[in-house]
Protein backbone atom coordinates (compact mmCIF):
# COMPACT_ATOMS: atom_id res chain seq x y z
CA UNK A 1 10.61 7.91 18.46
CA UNK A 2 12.22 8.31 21.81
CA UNK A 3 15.17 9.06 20.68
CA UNK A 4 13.69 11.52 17.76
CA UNK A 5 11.68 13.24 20.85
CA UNK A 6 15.18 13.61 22.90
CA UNK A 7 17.09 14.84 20.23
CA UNK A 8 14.49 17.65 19.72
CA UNK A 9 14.07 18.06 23.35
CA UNK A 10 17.76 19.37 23.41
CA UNK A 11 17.25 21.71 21.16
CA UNK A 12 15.02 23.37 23.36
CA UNK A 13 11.60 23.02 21.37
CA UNK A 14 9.24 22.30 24.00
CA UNK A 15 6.87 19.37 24.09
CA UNK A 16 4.05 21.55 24.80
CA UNK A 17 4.54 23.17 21.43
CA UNK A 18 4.72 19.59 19.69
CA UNK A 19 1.73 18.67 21.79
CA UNK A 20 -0.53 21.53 20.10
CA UNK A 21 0.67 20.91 16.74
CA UNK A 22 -0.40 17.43 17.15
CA UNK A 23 -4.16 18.48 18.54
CA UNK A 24 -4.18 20.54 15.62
CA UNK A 25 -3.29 18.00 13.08
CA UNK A 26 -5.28 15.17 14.87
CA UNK A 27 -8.66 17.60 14.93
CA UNK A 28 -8.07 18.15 11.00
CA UNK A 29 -8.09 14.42 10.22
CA UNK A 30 -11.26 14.15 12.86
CA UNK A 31 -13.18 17.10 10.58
CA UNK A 32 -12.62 15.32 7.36
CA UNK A 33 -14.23 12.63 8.85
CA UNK A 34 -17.26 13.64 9.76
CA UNK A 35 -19.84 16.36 9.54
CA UNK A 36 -21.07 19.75 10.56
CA UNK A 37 -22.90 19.09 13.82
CA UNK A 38 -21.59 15.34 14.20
CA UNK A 39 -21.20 14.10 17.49
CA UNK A 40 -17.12 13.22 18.50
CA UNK A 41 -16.24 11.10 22.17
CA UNK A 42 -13.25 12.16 22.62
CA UNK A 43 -11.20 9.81 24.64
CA UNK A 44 -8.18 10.46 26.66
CA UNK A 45 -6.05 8.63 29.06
CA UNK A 46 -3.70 9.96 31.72
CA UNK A 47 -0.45 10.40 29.57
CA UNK A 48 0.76 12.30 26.21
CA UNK A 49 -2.14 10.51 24.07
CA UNK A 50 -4.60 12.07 26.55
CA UNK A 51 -3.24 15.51 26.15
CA UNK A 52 -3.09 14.65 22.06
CA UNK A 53 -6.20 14.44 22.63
CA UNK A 54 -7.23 16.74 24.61
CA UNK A 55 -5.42 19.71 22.65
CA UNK A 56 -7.52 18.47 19.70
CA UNK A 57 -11.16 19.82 21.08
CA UNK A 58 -10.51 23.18 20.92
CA UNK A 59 -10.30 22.76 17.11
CA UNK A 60 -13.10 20.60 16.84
CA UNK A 61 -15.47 23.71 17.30
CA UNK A 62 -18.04 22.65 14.41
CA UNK A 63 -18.85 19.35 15.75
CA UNK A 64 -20.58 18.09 18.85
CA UNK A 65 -17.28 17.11 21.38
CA UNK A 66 -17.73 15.66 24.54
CA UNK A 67 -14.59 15.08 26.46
CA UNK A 68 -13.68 12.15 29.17
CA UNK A 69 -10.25 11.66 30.86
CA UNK A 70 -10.23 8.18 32.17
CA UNK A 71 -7.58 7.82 34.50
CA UNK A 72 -9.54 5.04 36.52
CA UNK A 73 -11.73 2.55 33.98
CA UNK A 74 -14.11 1.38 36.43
CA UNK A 75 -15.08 4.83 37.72
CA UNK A 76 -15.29 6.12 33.96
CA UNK A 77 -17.12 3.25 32.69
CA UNK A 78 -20.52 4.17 33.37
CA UNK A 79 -20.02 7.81 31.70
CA UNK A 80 -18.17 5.69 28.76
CA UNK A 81 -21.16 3.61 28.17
CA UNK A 82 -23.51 6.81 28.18
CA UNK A 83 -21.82 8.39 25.70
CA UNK A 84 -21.69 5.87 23.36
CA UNK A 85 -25.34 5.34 23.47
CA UNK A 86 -25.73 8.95 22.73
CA UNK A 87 -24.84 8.18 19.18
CA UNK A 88 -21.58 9.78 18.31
CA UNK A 89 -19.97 9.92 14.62
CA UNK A 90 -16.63 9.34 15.41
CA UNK A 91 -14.52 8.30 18.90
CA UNK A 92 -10.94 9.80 19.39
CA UNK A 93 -8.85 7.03 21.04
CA UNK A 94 -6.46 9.21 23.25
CA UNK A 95 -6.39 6.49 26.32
CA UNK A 96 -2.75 4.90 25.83
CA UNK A 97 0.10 5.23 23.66
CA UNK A 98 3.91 3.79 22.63
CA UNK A 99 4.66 3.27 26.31
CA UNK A 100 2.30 0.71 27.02
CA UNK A 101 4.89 -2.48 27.97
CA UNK A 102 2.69 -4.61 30.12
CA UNK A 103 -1.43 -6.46 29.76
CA UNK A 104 -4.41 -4.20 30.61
CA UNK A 105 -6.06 -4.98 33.60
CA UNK A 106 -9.35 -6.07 33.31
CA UNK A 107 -11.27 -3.05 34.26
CA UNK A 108 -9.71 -1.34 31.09
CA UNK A 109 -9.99 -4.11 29.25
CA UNK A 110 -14.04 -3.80 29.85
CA UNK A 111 -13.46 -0.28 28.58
CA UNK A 112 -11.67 -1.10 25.91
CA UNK A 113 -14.49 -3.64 24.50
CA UNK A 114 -17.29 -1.50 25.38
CA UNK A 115 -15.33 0.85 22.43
CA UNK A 116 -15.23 -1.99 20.26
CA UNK A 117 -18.69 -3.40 21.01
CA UNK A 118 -20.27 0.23 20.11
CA UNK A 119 -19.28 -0.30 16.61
CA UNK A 120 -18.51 3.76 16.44
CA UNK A 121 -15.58 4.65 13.99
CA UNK A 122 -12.48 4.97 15.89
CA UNK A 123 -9.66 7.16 15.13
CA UNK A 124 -6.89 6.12 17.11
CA UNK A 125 -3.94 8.99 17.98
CA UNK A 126 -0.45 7.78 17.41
CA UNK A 127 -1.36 3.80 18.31
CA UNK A 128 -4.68 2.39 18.99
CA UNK A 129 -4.97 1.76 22.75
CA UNK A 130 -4.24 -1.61 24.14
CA UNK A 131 -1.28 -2.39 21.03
CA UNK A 132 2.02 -2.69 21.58
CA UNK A 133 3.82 0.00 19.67
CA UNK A 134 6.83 -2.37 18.53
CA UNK A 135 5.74 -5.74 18.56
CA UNK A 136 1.93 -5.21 16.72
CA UNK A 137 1.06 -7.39 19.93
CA UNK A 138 -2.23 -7.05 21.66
CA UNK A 139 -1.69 -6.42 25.59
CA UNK A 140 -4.34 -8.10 26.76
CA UNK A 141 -7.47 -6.13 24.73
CA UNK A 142 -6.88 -3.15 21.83
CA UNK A 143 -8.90 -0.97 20.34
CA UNK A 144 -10.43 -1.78 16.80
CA UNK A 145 -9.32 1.69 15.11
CA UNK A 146 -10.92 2.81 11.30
CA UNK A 147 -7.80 4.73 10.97
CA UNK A 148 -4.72 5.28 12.79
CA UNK A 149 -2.51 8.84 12.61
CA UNK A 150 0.41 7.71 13.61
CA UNK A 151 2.89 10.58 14.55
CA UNK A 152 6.03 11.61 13.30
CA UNK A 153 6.54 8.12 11.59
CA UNK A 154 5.21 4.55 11.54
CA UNK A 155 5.85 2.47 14.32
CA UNK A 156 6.27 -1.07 13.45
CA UNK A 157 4.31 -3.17 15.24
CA UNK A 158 1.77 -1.40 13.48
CA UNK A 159 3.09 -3.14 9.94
CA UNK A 160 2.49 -6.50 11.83
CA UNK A 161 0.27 -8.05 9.76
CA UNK A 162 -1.39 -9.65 12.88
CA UNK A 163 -2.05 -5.58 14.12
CA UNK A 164 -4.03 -4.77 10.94
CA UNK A 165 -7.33 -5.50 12.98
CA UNK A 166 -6.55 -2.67 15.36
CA UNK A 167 -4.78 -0.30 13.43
CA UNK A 168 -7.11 -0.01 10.52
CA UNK A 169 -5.59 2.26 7.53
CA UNK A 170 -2.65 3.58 9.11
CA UNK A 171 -1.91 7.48 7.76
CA UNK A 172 1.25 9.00 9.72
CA UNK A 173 1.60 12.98 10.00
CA UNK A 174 5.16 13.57 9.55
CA UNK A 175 5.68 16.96 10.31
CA UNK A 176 4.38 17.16 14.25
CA UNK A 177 7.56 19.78 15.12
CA UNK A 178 10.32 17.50 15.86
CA UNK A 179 13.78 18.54 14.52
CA UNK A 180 14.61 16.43 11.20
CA UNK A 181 15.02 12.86 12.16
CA UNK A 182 18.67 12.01 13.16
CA UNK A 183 18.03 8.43 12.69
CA UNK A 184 17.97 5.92 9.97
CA UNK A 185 16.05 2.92 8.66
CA UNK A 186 16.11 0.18 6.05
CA UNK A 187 12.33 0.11 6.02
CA UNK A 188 10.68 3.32 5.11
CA UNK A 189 6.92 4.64 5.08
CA UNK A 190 5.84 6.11 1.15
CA UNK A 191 4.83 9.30 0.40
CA UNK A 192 2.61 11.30 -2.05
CA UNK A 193 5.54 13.26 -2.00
CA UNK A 194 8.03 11.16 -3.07
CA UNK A 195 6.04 11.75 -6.51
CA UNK A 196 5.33 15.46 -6.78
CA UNK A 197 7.26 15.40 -10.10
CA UNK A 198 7.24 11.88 -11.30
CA UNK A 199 6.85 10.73 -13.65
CA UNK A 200 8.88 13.33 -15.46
CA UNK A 201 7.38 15.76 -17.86
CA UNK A 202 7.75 14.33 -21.42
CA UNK A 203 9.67 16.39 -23.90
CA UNK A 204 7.29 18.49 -26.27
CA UNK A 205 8.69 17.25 -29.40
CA UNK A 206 8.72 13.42 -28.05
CA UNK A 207 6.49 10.64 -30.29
CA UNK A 208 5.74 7.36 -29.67
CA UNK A 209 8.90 6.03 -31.33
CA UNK A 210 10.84 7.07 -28.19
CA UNK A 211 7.96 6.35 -25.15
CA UNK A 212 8.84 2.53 -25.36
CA UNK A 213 6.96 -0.28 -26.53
CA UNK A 214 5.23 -2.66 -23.99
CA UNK A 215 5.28 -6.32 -24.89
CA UNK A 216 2.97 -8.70 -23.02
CA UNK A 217 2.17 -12.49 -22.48
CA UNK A 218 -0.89 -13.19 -21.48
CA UNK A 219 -4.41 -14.64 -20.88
CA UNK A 220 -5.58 -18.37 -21.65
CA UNK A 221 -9.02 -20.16 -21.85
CA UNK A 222 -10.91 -19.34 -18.95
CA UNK A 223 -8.35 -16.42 -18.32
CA UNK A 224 -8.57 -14.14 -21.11
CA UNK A 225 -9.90 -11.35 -19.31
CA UNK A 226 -6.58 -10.98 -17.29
CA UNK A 227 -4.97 -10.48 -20.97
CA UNK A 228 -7.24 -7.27 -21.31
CA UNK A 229 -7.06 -5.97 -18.02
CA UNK A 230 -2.73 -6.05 -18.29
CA UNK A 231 -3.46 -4.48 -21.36
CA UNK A 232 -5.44 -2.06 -20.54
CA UNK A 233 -3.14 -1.36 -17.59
CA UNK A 234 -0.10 -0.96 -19.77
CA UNK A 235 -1.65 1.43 -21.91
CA UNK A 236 -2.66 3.75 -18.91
CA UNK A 237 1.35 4.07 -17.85
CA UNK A 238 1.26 5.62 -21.70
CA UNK A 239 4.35 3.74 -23.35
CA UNK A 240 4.43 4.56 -27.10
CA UNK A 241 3.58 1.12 -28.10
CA UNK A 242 1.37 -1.94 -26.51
CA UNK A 243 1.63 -5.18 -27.79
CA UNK A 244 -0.02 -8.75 -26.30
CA UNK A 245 0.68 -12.09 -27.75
CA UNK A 246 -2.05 -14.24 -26.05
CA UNK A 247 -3.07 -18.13 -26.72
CA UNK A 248 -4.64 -19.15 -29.81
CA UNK A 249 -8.20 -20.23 -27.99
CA UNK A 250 -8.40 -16.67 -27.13
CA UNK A 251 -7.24 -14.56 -29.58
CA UNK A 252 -10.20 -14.03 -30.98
CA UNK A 253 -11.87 -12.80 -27.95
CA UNK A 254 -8.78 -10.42 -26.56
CA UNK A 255 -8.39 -9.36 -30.09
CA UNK A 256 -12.14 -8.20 -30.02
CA UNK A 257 -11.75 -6.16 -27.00
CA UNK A 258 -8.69 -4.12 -28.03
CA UNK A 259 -7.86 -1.09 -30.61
CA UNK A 260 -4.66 0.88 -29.88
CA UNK A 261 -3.29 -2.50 -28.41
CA UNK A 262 -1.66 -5.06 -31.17
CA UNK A 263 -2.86 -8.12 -30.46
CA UNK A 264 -0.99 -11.45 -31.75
CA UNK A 265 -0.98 -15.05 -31.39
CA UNK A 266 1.77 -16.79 -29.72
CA UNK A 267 3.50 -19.57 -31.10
CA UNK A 268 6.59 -21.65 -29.86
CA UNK A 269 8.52 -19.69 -32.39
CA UNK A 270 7.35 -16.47 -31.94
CA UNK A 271 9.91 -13.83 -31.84
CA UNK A 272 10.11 -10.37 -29.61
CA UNK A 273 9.13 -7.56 -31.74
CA UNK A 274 12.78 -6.10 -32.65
CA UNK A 275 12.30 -2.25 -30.79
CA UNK A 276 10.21 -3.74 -27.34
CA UNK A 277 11.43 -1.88 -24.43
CA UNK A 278 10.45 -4.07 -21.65
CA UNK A 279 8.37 -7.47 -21.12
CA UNK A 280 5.65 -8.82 -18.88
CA UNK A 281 4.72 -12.37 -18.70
CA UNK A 282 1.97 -13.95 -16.52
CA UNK A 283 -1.76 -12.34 -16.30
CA UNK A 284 -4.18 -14.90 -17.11
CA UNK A 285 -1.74 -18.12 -17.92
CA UNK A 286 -3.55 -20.35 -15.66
CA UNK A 287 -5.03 -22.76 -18.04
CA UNK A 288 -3.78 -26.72 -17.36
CA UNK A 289 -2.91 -27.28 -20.57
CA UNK A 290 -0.61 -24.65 -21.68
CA UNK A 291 2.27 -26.03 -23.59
CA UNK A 292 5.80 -25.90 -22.38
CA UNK A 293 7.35 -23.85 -24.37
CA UNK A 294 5.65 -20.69 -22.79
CA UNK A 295 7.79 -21.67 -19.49
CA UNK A 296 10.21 -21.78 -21.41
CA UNK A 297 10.14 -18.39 -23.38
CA UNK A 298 9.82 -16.58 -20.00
CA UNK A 299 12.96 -18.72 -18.49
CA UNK A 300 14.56 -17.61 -21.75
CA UNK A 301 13.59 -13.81 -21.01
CA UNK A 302 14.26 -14.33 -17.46
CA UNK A 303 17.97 -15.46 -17.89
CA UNK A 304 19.05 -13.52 -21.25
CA UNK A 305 16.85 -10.92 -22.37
CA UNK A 306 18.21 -7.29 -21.85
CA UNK A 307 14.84 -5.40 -21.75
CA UNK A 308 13.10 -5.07 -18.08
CA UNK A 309 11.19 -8.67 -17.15
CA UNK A 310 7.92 -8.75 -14.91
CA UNK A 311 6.63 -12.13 -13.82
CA UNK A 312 3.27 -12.10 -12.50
CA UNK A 313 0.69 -14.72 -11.24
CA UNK A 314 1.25 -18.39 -12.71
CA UNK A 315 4.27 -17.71 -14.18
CA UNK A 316 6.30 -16.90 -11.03
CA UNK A 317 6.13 -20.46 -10.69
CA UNK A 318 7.85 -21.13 -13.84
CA UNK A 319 10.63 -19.30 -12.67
CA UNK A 320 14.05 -20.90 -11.75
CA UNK A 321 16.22 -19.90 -8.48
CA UNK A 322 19.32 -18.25 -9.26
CA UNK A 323 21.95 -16.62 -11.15
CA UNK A 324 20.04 -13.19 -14.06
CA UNK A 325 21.74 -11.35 -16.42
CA UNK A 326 23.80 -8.89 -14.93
CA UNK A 327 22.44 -5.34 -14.55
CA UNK A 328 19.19 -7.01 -15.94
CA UNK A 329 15.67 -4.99 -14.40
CA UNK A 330 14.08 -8.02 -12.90
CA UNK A 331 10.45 -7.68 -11.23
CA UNK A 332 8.43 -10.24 -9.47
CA UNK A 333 5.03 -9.21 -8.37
CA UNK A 334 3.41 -12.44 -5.92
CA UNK A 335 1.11 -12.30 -2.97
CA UNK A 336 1.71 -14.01 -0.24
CA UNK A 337 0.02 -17.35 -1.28
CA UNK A 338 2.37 -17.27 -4.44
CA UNK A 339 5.82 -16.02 -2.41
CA UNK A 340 4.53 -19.19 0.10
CA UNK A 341 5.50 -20.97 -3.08
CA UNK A 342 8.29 -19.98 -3.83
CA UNK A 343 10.05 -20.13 -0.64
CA UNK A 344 8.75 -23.28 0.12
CA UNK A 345 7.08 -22.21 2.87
CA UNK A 346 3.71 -21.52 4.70
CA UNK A 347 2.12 -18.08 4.06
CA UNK A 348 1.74 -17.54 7.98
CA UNK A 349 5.68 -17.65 7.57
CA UNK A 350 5.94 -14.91 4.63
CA UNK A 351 3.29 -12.66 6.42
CA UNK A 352 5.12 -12.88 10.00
CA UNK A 353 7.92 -11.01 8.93
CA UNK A 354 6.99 -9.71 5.01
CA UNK A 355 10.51 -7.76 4.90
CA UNK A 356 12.40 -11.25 5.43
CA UNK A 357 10.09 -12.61 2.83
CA UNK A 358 11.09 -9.74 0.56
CA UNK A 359 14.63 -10.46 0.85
CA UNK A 360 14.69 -13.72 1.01
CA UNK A 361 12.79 -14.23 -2.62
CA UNK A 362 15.27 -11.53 -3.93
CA UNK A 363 18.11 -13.53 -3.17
CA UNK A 364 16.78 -16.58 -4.61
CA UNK A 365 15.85 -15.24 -8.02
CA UNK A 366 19.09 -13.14 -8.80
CA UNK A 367 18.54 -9.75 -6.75
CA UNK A 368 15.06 -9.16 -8.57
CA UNK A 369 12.65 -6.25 -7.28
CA UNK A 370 10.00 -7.88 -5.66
CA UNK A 371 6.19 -6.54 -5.10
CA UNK A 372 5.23 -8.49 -2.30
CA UNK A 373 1.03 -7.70 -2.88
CA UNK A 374 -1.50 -7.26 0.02
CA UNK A 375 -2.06 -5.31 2.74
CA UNK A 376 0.61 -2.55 3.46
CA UNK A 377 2.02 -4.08 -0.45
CA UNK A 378 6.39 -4.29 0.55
CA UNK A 379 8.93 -3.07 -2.33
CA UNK A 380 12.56 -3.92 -2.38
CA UNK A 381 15.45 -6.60 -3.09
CA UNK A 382 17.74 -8.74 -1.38
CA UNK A 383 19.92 -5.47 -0.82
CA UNK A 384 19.30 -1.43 0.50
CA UNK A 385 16.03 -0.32 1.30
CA UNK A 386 11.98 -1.83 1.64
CA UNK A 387 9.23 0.92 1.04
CA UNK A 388 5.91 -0.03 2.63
CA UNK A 389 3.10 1.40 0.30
CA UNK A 390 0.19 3.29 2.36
CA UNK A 391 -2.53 3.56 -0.28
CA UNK A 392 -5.12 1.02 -1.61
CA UNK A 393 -7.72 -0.39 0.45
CA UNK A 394 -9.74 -3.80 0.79
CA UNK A 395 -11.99 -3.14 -2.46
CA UNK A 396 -8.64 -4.24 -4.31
CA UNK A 397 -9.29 -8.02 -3.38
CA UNK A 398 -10.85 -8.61 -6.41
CA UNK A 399 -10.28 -10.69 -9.47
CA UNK A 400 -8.13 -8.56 -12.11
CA UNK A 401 -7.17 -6.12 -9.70
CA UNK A 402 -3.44 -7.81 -9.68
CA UNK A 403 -3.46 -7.90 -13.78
CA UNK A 404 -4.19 -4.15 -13.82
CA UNK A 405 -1.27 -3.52 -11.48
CA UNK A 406 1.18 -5.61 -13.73
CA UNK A 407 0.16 -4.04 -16.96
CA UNK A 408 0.84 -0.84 -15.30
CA UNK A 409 4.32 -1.77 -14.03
CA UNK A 410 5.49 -2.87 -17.69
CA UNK A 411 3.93 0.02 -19.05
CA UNK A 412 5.96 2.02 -16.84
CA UNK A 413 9.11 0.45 -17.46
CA UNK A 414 8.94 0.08 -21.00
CA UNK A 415 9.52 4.00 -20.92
CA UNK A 416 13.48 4.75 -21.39
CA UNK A 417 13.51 7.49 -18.84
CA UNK A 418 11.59 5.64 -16.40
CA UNK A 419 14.19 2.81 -16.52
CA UNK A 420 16.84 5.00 -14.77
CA UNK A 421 15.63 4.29 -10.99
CA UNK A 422 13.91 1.53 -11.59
CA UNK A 423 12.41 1.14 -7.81
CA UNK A 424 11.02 5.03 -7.75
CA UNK A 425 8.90 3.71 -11.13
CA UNK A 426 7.78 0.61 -9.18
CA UNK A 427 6.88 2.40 -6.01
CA UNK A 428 4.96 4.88 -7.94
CA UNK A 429 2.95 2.02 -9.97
CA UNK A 430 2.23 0.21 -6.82
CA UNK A 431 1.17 4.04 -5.17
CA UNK A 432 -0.80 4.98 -8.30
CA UNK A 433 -3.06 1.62 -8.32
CA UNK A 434 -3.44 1.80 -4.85
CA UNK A 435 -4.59 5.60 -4.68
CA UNK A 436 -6.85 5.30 -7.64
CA UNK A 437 -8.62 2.50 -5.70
CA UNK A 438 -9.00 5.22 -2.64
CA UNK A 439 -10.52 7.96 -5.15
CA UNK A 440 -12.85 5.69 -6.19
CA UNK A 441 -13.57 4.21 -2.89
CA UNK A 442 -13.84 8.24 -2.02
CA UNK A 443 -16.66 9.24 -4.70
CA UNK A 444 -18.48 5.70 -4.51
CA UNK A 445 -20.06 2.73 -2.52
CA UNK A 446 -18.92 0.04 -5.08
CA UNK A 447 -16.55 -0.06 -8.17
CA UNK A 448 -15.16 -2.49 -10.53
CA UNK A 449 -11.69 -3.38 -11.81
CA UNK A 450 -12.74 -1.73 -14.90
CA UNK A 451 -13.42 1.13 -13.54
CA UNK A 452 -10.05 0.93 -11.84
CA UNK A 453 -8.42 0.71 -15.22
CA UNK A 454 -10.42 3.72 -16.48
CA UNK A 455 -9.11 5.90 -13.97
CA UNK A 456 -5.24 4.66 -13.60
CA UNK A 457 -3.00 7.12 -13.21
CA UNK A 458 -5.30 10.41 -12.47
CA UNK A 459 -4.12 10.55 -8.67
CA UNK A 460 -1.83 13.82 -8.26
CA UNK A 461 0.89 12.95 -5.90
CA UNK A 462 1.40 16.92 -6.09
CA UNK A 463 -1.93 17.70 -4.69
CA UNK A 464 -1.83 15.20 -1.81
CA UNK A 465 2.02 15.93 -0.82
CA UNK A 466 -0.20 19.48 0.00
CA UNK A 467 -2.52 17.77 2.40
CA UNK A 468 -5.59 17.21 0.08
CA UNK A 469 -6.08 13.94 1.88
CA UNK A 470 -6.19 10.33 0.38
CA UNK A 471 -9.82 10.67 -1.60
């Protein structure tokens, strides 16, 4: 960012100017956060944040602003705690930004917890106070942000897994005046935009003969509703075919809860219907007793098959290290208990430094894509770029949300012209399921993986690349 700042600097753009674009863009996000009339504290410390935050009031004209520049935390913390009690609807944490290198004292420490101990939704400018903009480290006391708006682009100690207390959901405003960035990354920050036409429009005369067919494995007793939920995701990507094979116990119970789908019974000898387009094999095959031969069949796919191969859930750990069929599409999709697994390792590891993780379990299984789930879900392969996914929030962690998510993905990639850039498709499933889970989360208290399902793929990435927001 420093260097971003200098090269724009020289162009002569003035810092003042990015300074007001930034108020502006900061009071926006405050507005759609609260009401006509609401109360905002408005926060601001000595250096750029402050004035951030500062430049923000004068847009803030329908709500309730009061302003306090803390330069010294024990003289300000009597007017901190006042305010507080007063009852705002939102604080604006302009008190410190990137440059903070060194602990708190304790007098803005104190501050820093009477914040947190209000229990007021935060929004934090740039970095919430007290974090260390490139480590994710906590210098001495931080801020407990809602949401951060991070400017320009992330910063990443605020992907530290171990920051995720502080930083809340993390949004970044790209486009704060700075001259187009002259500097380059192997990890980058998704978009809506990225998807503002994709997937591509599907020729008028097209039928379901050329829209791919969608072949899944999955669901077992005790498991079957995983089978339906894939399902049900596949058939929301819109391939021109869905079929499951499933275990005998269950067929008659996944079999029940399907129509469009064809449903099947797997046997040892069962054979891939002759025109699939691309496989998935995993939701729901968590029963003990499953017989060998269904490791097998996905080692078999895994190794020869030419059609696109997801692994999900217990069968990642039927998988076997090493060499895939060349120019094979190859997708795992584990969180981090499952990658902990598979590396051999402890999930602590995998989650202090996810794009290692990423890498690392690429090279081991043959250069696959890997979905590394969770918070902040990680997309890449042993080789060229990782794309950290923004949307989704914590009303994913729950049972079938992971099986929705994998049907999608096949369903996806079971479509010829999706196949072509095969890491665009998988950013925009991962994307998709995420931002369908923040519509819902926008409109409602509570929802349900089937509800999830229901509403798959009705997020325009066109309308939010505008600046509709992320609900």
């Amino acid at each position: 960012m420093r260097r971003w700042e200098e090269a724009t600097w020289a162009t002569g753009q003035s810092e003042e100017a990015v300074i007001r674009r930034v108020g502006e863009l900061v009071a926006r996000r405050a507005l759609a956060l609260t009401r006509d009339g609401d109360g905002i504290l408005i926060l601001a410390g000595p250096g750029n944040n402050g004035a951030d935050a500062r430049r923000a009031q004068p847009h803030l004209a329908q709500r309730q602003t009061e302003m306090l520049v803390v330069a010294d935390p024990a003289a300000g913390a009597e007017a901190v705690r006042a305010a507080l009690a007063s009852g705002p609807a939102l604080v604006l944490d302009g008190l410190f930004g990137i440059g903070l290198n060194r602990n708190l004292s304790t007098e803005w420490m104190a501050l820093v917890e009477q914040v947190n101990g209000s229990r007021v939704p935060v929004l934090a400018i740039d970095v919430p106070s007290g974090l260390n903009a490139q480590t994710g480290e906590v210098m001495g006391a931080a801020i407990r942000a809602d949401l951060t708006l991070t400017l320009g682009a992330p910063k990443r100690g605020l992907l530290a897994v171990g920051a995720s207390p502080y930083v809340g959901r993390l949004e970044v405003a790209p486009h704060i005046g700075l001259v187009p960035c002259p500097l380059t990354s192997d990890l980058h920050w998704t978009s809506p935009a990225d998807f503002a036409r994709f997937p591509p429009p599907r020729a008028i005369a097209g039928h379901k003969g050329v829209f791919g067919h969608a072949v899944l494995l999955a669901g077992s007793l005790g498991y079957h509703g995983a089978a339906v939920l894939a399902a049900r995701g596949a058939q929301r990507a819109r391939p021109g075919l869905v079929s499951l094979f499933t275990t005998q116990p269950v067929y008659p119970v996944v079999a029940g809860q399907m129509q469009a789908v064809m449903t099947h019974i797997w046997f040892p000898d069962t054979a891939v219907p002759e025109h699939a387009t691309a496989l998935l094999c995993g939701p729901g095959l968590a029963e003990r007793s499953l017989p060998a031969e269904l490791g097998n069949e996905l080692r078999n796919w895994w190794d020869k098959s030419p059609l696109p191969v997801v692994v999900d859930a217990s069968a990642l750990d039927w998988l076997r290290e090493g060499w895939t069929k060349t120019n094979s599409i190859r997708v795992i999709t584990p969180h981090p208990g499952e990658a902990a697994r598979m590396l051999r390792t402890s999930v602590a590891t995998v989650q202090g430094d996810r794009p290692a993780a990423v890498r690392e379990l690429s090279r081991r299984y043959g250069g696959c894509w890997v979905v590394l789930k969770g918070y902040q879900t990680l997309l890449g392969s042993a080789e060229g770029d990782l794309y950290v996914n923004p949307s989704g929030d914590a009303h994913l962690a729950q049972g079938g949300s992971g099986d929705v998510l994998a049907g999608y993905v096949v369903g996806l990639l079971a479509q010829p012209a999706l196949q072509a850039d095969p890491l665009l498709t998988l950013r925009y499933a991962v994307w998709q399921h995420g931002a369908t889970a923040d519509a819902l989360s926008g409109r409602q208290a509570n929802w349900t993986v089937e509800e999830l399902v229901a509403a798959l793929g009705n997020v325009l990435a066109l309308t939010l690349a505008k600046g509709s927001g992320p609900s």
